[in-house]
Protein backbone atom coordinates (compact mmCIF):
# COMPACT_ATOMS: atom_id res chain seq x y z
CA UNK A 1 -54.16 -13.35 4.38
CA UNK A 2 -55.27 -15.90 6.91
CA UNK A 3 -51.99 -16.31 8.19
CA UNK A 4 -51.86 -12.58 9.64
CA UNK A 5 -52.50 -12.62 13.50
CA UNK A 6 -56.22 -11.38 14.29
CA UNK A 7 -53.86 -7.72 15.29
CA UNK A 8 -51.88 -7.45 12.15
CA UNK A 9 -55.72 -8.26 9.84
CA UNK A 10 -57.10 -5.56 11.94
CA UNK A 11 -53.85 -3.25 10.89
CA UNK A 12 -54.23 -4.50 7.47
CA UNK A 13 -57.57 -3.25 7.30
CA UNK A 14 -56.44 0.06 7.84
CA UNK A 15 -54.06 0.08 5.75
CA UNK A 16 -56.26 -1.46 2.72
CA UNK A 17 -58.53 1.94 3.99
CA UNK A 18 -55.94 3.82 3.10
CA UNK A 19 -54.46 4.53 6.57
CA UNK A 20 -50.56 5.82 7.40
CA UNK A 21 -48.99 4.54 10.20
CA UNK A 22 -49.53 7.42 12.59
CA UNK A 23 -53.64 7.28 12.05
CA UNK A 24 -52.88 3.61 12.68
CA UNK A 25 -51.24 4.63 15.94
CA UNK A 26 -53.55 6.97 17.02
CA UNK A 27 -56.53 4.62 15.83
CA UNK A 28 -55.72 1.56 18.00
CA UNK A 29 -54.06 3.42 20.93
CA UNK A 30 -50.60 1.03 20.01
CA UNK A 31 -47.04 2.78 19.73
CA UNK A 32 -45.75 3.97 16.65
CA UNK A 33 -43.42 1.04 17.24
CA UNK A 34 -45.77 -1.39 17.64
CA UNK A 35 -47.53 -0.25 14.37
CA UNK A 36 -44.46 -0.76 12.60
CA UNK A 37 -43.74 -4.06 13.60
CA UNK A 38 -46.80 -4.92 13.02
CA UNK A 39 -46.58 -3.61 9.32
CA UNK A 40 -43.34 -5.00 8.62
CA UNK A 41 -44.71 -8.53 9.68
CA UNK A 42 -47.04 -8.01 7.52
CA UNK A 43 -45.08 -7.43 4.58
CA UNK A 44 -42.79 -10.62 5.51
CA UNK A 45 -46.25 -13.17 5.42
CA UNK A 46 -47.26 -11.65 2.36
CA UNK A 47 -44.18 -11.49 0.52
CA UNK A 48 -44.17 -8.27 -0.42
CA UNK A 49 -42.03 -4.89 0.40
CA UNK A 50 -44.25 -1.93 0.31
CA UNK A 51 -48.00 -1.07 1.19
CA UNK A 52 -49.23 -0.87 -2.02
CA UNK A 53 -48.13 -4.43 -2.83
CA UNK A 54 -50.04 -5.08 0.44
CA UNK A 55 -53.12 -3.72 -0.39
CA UNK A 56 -52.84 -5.33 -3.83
CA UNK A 57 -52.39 -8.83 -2.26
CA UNK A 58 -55.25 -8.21 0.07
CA UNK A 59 -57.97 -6.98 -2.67
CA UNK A 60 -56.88 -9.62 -4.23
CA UNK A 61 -57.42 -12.13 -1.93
CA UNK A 62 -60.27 -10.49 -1.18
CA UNK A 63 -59.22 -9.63 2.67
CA UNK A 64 -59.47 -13.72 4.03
CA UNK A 65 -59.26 -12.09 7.07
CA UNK A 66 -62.66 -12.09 8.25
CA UNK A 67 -62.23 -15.29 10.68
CA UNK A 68 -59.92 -13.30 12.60
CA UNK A 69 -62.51 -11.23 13.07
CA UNK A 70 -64.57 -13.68 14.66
């Protein structure tokens, strides 16, 4: 996880909260095209193809996201 850009945690975060990509959208005030690139680079750093191997991965890396928090 803590090679996600401080953006694409933050859109993780939603996703792990159960999130689609249009309450992503409408969330952050980003494009619907912007959310989905955002997803799919996602899916490329973790090595995975779908959300719910996403949010697996995170949980079980227990969201190492928080420094891009900071």
């Amino acid at each position: 996880m803590n090679q996600l850009t401080a953006r694409e945690a933050e859109v993780m975060n939603l996703v792990v909260s159960g999130l689609n990509n249009l309450e992503i959208f409408e969330k952050l005030c980003i494009s619907t095209h912007t959310t989905k690139a955002h997803v799919s680079s996602i899916y490329k750093k973790l090595g995975v193809t779908n959300r719910v191997l996403a949010v697996k991965q995170a949980i079980a890396n227990k969201l190492k996201n928080d420094k891009a928090k900071d």
